[in-house]
Protein backbone atom coordinates (compact mmCIF):
# COMPACT_ATOMS: atom_id res chain seq x y z
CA UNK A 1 48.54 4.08 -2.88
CA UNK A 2 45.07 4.75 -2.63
CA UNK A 3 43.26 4.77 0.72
CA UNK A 4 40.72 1.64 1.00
CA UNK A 5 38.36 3.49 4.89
CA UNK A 6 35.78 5.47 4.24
CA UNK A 7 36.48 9.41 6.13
CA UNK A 8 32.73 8.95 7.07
CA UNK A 9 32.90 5.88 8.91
CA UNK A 10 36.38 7.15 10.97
CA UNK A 11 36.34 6.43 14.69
CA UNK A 12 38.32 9.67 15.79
CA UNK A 13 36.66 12.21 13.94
CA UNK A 14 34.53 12.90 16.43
CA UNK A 15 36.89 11.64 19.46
CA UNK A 16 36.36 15.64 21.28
CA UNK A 17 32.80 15.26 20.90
CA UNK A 18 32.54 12.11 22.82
CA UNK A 19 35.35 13.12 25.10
CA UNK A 20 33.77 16.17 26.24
CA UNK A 21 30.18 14.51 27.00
CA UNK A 22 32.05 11.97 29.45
CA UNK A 23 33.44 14.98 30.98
CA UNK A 24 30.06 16.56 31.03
CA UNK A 25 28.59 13.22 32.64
CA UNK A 26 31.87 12.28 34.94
CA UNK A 27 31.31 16.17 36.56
CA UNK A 28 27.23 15.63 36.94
CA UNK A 29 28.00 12.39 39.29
CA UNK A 30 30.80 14.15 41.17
CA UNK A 31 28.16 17.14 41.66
CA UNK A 32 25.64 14.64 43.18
CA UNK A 33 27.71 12.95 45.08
CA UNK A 34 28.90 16.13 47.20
CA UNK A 35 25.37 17.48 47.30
CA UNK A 36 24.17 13.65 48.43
CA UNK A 37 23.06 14.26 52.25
CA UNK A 38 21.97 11.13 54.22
CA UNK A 39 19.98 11.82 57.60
CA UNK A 40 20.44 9.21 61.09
CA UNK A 41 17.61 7.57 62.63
CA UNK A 42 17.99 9.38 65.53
CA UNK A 43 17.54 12.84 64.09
CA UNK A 44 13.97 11.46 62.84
CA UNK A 45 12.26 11.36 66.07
CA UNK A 46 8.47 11.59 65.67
CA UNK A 47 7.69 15.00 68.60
CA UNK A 48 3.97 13.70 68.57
CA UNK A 49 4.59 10.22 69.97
CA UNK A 50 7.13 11.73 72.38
CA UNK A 51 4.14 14.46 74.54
CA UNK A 52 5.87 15.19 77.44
CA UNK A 53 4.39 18.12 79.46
CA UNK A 54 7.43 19.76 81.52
CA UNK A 55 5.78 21.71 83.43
CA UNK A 56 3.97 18.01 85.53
CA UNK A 57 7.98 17.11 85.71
CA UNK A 58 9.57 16.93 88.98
CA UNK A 59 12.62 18.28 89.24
CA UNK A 60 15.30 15.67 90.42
CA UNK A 61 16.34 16.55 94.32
CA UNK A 62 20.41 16.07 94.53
CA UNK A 63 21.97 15.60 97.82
CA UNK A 64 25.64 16.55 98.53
CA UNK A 65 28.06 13.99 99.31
CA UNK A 66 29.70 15.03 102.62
CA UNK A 67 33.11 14.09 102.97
CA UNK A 68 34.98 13.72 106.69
CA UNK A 69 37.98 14.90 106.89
CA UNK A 70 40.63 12.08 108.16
CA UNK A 71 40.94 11.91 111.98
CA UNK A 72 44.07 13.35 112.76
CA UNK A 73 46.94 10.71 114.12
CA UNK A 74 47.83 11.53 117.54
CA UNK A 75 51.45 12.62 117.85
CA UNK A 76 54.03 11.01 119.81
CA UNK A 77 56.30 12.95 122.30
CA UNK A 78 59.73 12.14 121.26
CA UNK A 79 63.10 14.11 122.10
CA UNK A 80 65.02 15.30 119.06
CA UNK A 81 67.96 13.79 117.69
CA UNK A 82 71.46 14.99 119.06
CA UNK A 83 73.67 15.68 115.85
CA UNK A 84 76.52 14.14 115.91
CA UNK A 85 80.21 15.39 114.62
CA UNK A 86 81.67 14.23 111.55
CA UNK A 87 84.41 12.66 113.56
CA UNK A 88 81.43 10.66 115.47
CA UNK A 89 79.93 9.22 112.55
CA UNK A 90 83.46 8.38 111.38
CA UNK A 91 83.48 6.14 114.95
CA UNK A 92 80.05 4.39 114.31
CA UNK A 93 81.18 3.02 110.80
CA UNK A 94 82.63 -0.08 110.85
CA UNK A 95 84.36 -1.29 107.42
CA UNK A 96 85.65 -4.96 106.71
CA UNK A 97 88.18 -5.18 104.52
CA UNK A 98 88.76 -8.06 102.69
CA UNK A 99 91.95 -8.27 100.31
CA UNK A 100 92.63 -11.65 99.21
CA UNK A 101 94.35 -11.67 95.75
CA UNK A 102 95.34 -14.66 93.67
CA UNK A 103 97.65 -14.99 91.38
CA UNK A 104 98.37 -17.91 88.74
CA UNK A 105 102.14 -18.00 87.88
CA UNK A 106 102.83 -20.03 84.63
C-alpha cells in the first residue's frame, strides 16, 4: 500500500525543534520572574522634602516614674497556738453516724 502524506508536510519531524524553543522560552520567564524585584512606597521617601536639621532638635527630657513602696500593715500581737495531742483532736471531732438500711424482700 502506498503512502498518500507528503514527508515534507509531517507535523513531528521537527517536534525537538519546537520542543526545545518552549523550553528555551518557559526558562527565560522563570529567569525574570526570580530576578523581578518590586520596591514599597515607603522605601521611596524623597530626603529633600524631608530637611530636618538635628542639630536645632531638642532632645526629649524623660522623667522617672517613682514607685512607693506599699505601707507596711501593722501587725497584730497575738499568742501562739497551743498544739494539741493527737488524742485531743480525736476529742474535738464529733462524727454522726447515720446507718439506716432498707431492704425490699420479694
Amino acid at each position: 500500500m502506498e503512502l498518500k502524506k507528503n514527508p515534507r508536510v509531517d507535523i513531528h519531524r521537527k517536534s525537538g525543534l519546537y520542543f526545545n524553543i518552549g523550553l528555551v522560552i518557559t526558562l527565560f520567564w522563570v529567569i525574570a520572574a526570580f530576578e523581578w524585584t518590586t520596591y514599597d512606597d515607603v522605601s521611596r521617601i524623597d530626603l529633600e522634602v524631608n530637611e530636618a536639621n538635628i542639630n536645632t532638635l531638642e532632645p526629649v527630657k524623660v522623667s522617672p516614674k517613682i514607685i512607693a513602696p506599699p505601707k507596711p500593715q501593722p501587725i497584730e500581737a497575738t499568742a501562739p497556738e497551743k498544739k494539741k495531742t493527737l488524742a485531743e483532736e480525736m476529742e474535738a471531732l464529733e462524727y454522726e453516724v447515720d446507718m439506716t438500711v432498707d431492704f425490699d424482700f420479694p
